[in-house]
C-alpha atoms as a PDB file:
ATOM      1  CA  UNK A   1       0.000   0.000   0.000  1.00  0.00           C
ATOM      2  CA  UNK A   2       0.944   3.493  -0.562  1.00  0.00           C
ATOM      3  CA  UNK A   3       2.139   3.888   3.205  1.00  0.00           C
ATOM      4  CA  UNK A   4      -1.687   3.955   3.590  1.00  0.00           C
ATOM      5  CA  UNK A   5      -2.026   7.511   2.611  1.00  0.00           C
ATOM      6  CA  UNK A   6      -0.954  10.704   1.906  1.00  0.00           C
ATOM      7  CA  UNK A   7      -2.104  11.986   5.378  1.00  0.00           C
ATOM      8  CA  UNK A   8      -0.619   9.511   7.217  1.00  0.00           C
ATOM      9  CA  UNK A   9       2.879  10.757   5.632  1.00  0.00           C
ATOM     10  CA  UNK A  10       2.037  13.852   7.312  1.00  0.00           C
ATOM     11  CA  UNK A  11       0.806  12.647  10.854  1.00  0.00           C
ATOM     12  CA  UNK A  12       3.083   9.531  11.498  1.00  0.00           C
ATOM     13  CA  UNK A  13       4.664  11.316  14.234  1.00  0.00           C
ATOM     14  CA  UNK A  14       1.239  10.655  16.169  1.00  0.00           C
ATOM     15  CA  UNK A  15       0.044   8.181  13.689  1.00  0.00           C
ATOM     16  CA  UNK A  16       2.524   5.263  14.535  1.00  0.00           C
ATOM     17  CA  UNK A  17       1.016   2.830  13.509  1.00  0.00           C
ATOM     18  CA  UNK A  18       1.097   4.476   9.627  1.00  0.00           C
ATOM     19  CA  UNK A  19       4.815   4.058   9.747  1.00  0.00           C
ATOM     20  CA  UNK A  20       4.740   0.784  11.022  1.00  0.00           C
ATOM     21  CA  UNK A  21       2.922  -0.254   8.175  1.00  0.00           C
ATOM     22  CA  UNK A  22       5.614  -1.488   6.099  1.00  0.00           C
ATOM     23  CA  UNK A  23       7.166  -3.951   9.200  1.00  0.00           C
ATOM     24  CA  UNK A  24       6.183  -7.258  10.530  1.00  0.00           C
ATOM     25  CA  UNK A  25       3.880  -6.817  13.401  1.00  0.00           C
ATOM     26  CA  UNK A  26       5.265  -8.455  16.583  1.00  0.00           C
ATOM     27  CA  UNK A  27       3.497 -11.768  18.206  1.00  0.00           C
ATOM     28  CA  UNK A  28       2.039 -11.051  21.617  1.00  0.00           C
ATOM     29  CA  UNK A  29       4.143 -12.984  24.069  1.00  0.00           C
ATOM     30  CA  UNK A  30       6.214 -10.256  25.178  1.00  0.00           C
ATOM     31  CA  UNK A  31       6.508 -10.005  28.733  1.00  0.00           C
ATOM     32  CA  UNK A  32       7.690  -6.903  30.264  1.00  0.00           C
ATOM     33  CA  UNK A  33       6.870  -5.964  33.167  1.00  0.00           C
ATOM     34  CA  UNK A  34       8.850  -3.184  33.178  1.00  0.00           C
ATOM     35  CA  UNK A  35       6.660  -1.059  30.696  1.00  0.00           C
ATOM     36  CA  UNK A  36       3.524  -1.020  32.763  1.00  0.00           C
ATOM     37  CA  UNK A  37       2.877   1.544  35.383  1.00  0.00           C
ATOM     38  CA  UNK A  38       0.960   1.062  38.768  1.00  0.00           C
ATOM     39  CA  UNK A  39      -0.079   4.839  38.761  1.00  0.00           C
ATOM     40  CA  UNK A  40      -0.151   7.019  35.788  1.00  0.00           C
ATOM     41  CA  UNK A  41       0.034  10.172  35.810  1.00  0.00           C
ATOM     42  CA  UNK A  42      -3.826  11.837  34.076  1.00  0.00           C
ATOM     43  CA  UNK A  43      -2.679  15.378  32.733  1.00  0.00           C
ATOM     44  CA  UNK A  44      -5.661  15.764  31.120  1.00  0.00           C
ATOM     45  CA  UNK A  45      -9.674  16.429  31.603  1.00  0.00           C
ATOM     46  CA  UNK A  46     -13.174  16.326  29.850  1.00  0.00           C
ATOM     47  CA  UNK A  47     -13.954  19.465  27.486  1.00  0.00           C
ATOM     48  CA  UNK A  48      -9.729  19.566  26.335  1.00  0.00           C
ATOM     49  CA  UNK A  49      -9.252  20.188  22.819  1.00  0.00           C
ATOM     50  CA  UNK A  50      -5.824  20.420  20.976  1.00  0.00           C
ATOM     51  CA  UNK A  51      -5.633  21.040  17.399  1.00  0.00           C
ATOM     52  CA  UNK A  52      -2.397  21.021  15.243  1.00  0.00           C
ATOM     53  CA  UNK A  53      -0.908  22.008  11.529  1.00  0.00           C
ATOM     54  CA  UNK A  54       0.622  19.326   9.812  1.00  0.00           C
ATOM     55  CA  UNK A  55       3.296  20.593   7.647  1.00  0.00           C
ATOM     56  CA  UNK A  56       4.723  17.791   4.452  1.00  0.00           C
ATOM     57  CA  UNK A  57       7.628  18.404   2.348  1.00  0.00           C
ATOM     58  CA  UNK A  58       7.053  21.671   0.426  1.00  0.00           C
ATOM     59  CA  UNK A  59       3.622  21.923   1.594  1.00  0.00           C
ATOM     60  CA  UNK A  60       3.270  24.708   4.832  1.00  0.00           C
ATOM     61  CA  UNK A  61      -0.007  23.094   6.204  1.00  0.00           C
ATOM     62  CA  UNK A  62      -0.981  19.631   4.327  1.00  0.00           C
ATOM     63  CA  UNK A  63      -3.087  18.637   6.999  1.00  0.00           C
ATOM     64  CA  UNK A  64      -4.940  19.142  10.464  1.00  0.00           C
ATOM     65  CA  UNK A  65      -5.367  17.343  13.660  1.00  0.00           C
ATOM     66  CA  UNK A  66      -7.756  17.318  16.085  1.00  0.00           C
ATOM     67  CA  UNK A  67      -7.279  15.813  19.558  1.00  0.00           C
ATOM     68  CA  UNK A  68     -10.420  16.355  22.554  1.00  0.00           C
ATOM     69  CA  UNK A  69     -11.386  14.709  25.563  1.00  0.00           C
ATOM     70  CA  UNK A  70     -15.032  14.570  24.761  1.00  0.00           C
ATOM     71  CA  UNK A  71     -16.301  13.817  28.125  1.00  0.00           C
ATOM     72  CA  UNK A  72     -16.094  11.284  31.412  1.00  0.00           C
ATOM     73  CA  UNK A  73     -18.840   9.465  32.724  1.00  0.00           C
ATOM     74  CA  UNK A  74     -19.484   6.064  32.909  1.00  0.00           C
ATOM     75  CA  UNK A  75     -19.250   3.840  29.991  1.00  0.00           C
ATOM     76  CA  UNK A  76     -20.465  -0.282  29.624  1.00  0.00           C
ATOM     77  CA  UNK A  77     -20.242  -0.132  33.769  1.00  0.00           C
ATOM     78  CA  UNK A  78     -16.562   1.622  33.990  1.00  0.00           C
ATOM     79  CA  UNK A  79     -15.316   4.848  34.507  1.00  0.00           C
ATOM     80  CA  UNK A  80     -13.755   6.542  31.508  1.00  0.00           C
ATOM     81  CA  UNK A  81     -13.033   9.346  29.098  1.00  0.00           C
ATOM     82  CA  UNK A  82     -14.349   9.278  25.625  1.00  0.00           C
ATOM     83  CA  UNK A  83     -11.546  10.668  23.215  1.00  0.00           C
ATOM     84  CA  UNK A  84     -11.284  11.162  19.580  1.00  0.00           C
ATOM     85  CA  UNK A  85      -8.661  12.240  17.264  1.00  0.00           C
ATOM     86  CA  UNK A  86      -9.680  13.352  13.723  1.00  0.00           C
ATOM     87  CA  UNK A  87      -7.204  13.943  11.102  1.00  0.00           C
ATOM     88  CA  UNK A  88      -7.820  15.304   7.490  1.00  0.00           C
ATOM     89  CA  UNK A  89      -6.079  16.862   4.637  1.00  0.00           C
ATOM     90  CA  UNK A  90      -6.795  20.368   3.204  1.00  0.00           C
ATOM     91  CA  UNK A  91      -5.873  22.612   0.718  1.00  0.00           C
ATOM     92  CA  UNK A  92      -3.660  21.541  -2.182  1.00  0.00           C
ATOM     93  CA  UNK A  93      -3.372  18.040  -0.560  1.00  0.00           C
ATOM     94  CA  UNK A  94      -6.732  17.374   0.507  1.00  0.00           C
ATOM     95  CA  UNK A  95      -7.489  17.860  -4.146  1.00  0.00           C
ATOM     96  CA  UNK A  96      -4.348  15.336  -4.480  1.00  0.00           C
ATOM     97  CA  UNK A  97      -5.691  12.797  -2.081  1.00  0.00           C
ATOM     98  CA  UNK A  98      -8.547  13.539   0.273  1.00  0.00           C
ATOM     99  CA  UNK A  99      -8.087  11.839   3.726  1.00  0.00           C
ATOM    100  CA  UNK A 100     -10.460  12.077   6.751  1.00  0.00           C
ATOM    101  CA  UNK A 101      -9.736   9.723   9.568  1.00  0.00           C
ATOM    102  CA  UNK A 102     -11.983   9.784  12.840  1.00  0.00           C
ATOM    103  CA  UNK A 103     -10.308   7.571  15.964  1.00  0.00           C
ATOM    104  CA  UNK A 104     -12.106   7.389  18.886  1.00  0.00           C
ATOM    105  CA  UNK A 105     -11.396   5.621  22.088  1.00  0.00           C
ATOM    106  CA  UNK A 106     -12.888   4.701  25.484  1.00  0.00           C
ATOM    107  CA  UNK A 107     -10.744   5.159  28.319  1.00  0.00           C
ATOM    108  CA  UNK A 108     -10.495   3.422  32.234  1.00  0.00           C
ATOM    109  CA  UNK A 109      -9.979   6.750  34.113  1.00  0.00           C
ATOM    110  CA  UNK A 110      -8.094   4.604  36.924  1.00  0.00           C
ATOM    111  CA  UNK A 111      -5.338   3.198  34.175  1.00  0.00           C
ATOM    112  CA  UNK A 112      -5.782   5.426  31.267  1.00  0.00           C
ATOM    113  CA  UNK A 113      -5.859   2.109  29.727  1.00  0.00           C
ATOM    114  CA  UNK A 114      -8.403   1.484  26.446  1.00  0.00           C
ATOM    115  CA  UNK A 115     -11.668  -0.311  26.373  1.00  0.00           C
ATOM    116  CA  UNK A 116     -13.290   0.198  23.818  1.00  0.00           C
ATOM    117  CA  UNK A 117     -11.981   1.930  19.979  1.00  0.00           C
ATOM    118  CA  UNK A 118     -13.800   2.557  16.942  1.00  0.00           C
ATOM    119  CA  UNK A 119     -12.417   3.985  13.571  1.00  0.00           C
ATOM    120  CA  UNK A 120     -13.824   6.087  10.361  1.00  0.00           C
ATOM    121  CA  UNK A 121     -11.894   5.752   7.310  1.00  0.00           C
ATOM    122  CA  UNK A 122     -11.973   7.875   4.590  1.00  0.00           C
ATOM    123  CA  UNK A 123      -9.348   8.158   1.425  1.00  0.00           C
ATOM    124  CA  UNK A 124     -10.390   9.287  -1.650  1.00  0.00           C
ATOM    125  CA  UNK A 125     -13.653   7.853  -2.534  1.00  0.00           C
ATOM    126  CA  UNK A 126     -12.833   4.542  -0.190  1.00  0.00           C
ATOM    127  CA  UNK A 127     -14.589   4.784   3.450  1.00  0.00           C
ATOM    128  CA  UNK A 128     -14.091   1.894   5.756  1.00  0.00           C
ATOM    129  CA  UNK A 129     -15.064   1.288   9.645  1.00  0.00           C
ATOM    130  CA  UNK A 130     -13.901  -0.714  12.446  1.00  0.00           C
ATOM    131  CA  UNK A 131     -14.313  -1.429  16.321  1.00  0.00           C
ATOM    132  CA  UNK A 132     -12.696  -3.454  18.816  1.00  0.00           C
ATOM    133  CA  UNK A 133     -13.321  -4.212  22.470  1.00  0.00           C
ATOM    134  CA  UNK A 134     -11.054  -4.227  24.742  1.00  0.00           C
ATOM    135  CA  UNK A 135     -10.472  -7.288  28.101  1.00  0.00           C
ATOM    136  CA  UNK A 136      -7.174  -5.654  29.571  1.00  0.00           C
ATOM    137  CA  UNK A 137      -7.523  -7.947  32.961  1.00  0.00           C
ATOM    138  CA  UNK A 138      -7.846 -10.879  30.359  1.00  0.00           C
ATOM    139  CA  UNK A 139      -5.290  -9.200  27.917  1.00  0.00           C
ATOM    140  CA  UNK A 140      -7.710  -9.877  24.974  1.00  0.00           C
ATOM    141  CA  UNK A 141      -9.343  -8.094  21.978  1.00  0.00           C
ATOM    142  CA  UNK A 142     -12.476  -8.530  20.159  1.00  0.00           C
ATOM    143  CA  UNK A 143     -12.511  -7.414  16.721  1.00  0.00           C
ATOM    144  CA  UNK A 144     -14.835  -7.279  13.782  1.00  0.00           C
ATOM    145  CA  UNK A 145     -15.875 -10.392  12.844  1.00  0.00           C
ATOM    146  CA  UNK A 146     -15.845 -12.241  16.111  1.00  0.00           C
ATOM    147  CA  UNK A 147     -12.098 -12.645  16.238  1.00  0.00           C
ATOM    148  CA  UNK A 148      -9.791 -12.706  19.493  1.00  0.00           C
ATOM    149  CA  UNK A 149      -6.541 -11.740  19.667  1.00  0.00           C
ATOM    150  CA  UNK A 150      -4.498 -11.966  22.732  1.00  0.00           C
ATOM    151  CA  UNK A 151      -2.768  -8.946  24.249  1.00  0.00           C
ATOM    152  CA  UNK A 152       0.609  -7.992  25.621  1.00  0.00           C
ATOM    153  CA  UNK A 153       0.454  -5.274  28.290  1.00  0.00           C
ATOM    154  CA  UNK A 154       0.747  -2.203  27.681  1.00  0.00           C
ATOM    155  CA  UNK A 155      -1.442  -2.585  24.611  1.00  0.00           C
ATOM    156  CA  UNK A 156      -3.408   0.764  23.209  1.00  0.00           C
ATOM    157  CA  UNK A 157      -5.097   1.701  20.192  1.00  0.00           C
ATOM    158  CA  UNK A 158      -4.612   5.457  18.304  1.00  0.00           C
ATOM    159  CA  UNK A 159      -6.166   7.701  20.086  1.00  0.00           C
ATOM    160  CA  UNK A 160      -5.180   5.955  23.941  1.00  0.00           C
ATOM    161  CA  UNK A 161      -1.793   5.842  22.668  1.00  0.00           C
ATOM    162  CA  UNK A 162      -1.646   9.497  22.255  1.00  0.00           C
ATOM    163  CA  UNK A 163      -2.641   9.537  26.266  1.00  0.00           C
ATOM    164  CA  UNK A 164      -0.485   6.999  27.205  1.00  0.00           C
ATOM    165  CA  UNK A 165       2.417   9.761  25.959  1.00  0.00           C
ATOM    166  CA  UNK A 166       1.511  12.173  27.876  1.00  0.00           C
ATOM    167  CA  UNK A 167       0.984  10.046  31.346  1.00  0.00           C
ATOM    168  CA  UNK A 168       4.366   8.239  31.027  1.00  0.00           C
ATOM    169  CA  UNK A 169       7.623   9.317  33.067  1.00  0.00           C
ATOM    170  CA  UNK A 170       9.162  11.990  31.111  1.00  0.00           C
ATOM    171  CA  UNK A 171      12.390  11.659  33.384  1.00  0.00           C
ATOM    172  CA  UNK A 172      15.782  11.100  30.764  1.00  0.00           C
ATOM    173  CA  UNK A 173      16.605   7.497  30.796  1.00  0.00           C
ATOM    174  CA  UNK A 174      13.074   5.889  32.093  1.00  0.00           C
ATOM    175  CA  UNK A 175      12.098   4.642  28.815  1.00  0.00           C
ATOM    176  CA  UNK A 176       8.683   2.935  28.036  1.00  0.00           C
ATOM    177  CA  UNK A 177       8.130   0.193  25.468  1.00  0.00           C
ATOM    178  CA  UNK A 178       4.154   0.131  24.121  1.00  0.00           C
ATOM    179  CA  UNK A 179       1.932  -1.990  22.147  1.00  0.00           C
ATOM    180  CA  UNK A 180      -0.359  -0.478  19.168  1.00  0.00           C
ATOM    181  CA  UNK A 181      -3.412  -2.326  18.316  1.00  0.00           C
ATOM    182  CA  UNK A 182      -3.998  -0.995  14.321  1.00  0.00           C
ATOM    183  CA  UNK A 183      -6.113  -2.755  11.385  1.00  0.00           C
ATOM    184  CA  UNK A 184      -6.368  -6.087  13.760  1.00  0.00           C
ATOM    185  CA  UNK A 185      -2.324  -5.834  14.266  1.00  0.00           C
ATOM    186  CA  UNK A 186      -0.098  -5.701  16.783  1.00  0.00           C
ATOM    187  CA  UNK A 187       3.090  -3.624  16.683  1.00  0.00           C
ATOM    188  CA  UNK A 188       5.454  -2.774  19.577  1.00  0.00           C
ATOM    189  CA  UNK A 189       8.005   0.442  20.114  1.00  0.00           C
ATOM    190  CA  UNK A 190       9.780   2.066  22.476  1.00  0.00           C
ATOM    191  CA  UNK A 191       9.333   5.770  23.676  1.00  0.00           C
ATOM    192  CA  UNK A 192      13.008   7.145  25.387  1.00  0.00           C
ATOM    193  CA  UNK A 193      12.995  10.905  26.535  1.00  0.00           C
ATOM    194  CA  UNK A 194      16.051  12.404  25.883  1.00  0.00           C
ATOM    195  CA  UNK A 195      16.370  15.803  27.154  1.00  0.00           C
ATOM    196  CA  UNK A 196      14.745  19.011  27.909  1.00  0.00           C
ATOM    197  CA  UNK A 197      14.112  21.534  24.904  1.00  0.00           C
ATOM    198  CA  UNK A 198      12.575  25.184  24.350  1.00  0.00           C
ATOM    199  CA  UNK A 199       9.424  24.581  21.444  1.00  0.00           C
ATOM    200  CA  UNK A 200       7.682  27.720  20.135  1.00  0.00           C
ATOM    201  CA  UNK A 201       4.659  26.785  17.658  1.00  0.00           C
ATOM    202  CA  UNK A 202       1.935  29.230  16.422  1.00  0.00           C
ATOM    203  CA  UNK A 203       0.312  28.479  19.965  1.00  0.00           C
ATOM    204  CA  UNK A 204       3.007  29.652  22.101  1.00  0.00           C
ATOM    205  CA  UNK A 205       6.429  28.554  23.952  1.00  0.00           C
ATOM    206  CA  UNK A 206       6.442  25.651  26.027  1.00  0.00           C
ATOM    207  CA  UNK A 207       9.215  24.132  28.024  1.00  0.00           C
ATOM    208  CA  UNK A 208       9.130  20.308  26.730  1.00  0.00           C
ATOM    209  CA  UNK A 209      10.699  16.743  26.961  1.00  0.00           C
ATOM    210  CA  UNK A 210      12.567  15.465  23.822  1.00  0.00           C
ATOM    211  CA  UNK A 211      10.557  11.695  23.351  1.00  0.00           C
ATOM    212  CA  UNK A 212      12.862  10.002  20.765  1.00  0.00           C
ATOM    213  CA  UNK A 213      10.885   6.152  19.169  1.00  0.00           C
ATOM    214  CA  UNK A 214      11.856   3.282  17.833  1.00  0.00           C
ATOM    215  CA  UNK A 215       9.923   0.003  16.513  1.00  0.00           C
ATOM    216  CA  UNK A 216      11.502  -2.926  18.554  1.00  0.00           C
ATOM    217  CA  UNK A 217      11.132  -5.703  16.575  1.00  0.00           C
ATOM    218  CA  UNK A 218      13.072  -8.918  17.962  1.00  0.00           C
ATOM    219  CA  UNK A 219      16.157  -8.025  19.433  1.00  0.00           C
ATOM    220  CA  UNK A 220      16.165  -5.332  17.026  1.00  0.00           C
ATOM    221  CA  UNK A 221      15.710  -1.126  17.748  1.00  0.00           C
ATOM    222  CA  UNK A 222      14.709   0.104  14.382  1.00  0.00           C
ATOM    223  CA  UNK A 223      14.330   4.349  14.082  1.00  0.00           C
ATOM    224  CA  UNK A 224      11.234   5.140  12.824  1.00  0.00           C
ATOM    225  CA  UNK A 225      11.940   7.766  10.314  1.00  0.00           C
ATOM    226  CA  UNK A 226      13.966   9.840  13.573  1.00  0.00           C
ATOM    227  CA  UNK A 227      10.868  10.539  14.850  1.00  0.00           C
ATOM    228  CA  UNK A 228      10.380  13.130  17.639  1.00  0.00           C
ATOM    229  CA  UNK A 229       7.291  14.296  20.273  1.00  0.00           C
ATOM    230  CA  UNK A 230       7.832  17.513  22.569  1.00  0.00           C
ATOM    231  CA  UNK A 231       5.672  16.819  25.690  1.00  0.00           C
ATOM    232  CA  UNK A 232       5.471  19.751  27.748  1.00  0.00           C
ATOM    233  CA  UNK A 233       7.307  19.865  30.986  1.00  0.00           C
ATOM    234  CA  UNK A 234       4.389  20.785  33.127  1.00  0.00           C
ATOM    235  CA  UNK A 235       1.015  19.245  34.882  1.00  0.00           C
ATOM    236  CA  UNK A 236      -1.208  19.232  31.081  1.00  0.00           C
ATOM    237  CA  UNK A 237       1.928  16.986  29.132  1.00  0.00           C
ATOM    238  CA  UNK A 238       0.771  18.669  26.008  1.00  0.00           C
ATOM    239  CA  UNK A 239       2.382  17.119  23.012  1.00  0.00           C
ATOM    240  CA  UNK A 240       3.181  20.634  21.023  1.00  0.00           C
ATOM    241  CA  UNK A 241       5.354  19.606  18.313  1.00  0.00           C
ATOM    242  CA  UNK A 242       6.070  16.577  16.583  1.00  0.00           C
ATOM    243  CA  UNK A 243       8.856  16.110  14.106  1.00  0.00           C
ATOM    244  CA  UNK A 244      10.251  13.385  11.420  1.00  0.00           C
ATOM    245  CA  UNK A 245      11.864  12.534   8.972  1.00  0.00           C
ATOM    246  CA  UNK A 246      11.030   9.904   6.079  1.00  0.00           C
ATOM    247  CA  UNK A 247      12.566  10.002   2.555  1.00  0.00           C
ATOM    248  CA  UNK A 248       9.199  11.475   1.212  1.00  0.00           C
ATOM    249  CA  UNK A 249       9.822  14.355   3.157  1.00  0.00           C
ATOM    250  CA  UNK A 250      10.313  15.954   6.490  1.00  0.00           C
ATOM    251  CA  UNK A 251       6.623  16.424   8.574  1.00  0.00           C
ATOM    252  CA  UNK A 252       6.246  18.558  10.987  1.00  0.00           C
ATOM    253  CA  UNK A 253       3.104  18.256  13.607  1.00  0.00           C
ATOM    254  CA  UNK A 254       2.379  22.067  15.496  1.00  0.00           C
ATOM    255  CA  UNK A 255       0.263  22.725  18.021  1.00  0.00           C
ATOM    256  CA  UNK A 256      -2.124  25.573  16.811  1.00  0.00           C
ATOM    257  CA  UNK A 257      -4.395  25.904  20.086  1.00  0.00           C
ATOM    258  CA  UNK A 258      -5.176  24.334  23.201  1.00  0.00           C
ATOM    259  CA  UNK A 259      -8.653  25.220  24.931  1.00  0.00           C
ATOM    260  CA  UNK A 260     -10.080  23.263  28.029  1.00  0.00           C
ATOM    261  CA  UNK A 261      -7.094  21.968  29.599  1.00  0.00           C
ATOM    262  CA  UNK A 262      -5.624  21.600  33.131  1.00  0.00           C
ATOM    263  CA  UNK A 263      -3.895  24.758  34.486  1.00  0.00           C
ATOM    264  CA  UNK A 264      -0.303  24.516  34.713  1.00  0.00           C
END
């Protein structure tokens, strides 16, 4: 496939699992129990909305992102936020290939931990949809068509993932391996934050934490594309930029504005 689009050229850095597309995903036997965590941190609440320019090669904005915390209440008998993240192209890009891709996720508010995901998928005239629920005490998923697979920990779909980031330990050197569940697949990196940085993005400056991935696959640490996330250094975790770099092109992912969240 064509990376699976144009858009997710643009958004891999919060998109993993679009730059994953082209590995092998991993088998779920992986025990670690150093990547889960007893208490995570929750930096964000209900009514938060983030949205982002997505810069592509020559083009200044080829895309937009939206990230909210719709609301918290109780969902099938647990406590939990309801977030989406909806990512489309415009302009120029949206004529060259039109993408519009809604995730949405149910989260445990105790372990910021995924229930329950849906997807909308729409590029160029094909539109496809998907769900999956969530067992994380049994460490299984049930996707479309009645099929289980079985879970490592740690395991997240799109939109958790994107939560997961900003509740991990941003201290250098405590590193934090994850599992993405994408298109009934299974695919495993590693988050390692480097060092402090100064960001400044059309929404403001922000103090941040460097968060450098990698695929593991095997014994193996593969880059993905030098891929970069700037997590602010402060109580909301706000990811505010997010950078890479894949031979199509360098992307660049900039917070635009940030309504509804914690104070600092």
């Amino acid at each position: 496939m064509y990376r699976r689009s144009l858009f997710a050229l643009a958004v891999v850095a919060l998109s993993f699992p679009a730059s994953l597309s082209q590995s092998h995903p991993v088998k779920s036997d992986r025990s670690d129990a150093a990547a889960s965590v007893s208490s995570p941190r929750n930096p964000f609440i209900a009514g938060e909305r983030l949205s982002y320019d997505v810069s592509w090669a020559d083009f200044i904005v080829a895309a937009e992102l939206t990230i909210e915390t719709d609301q918290r209440r109780t969902f099938d008998g647990i406590d939990g936020y309801h977030v989406t993240a909806q990512a489309r192209t415009v302009g120029l890009v949206s004529g060259l290939f039109k993408v519009n891709d809604v995730y949405e996720s149910f989260i445990n508010a105790a372990t910021l931990q995924p229930f329950r995901a849906e997807k909308r998928s729409r590029h160029r005239k094909n539109q496809t949809k998907s769900s999956v629920t969530i067992d994380q005490d049994k460490r299984t998923a049930q996707v479309d068509g009645g099929r289980t697979l079985e879970l490592p920990e740690d395991t997240y779909d799109f939109a958790a993932l994107i939560f997961a980031i900003r509740g991990m330990d941003l201290s250098p050197g405590k590193s934090r391996t994850l599992t993405v569940l994408e298109d009934d697949k299974l695919y495993t990196i590693k988050l390692q934050p480097e060092a402090r940085e100064k960001v400044t993005t059309p929404a403001g400056s922000y103090d941040t934490v460097k968060i450098a991935t990698s695929r593991v696959k095997g014994r193996e640490n593969d880059k993905l594309y030098n891929l970069r996330i700037y997590v602010t250094n402060d109580a909301r975790r706000l990811p505010v930029l997010i950078t890479a770099e894949p031979s199509w092109g360098a992307v660049r992912v900039e917070l635009t504005s940030a309504t509804g969240t914690k104070t600092k």
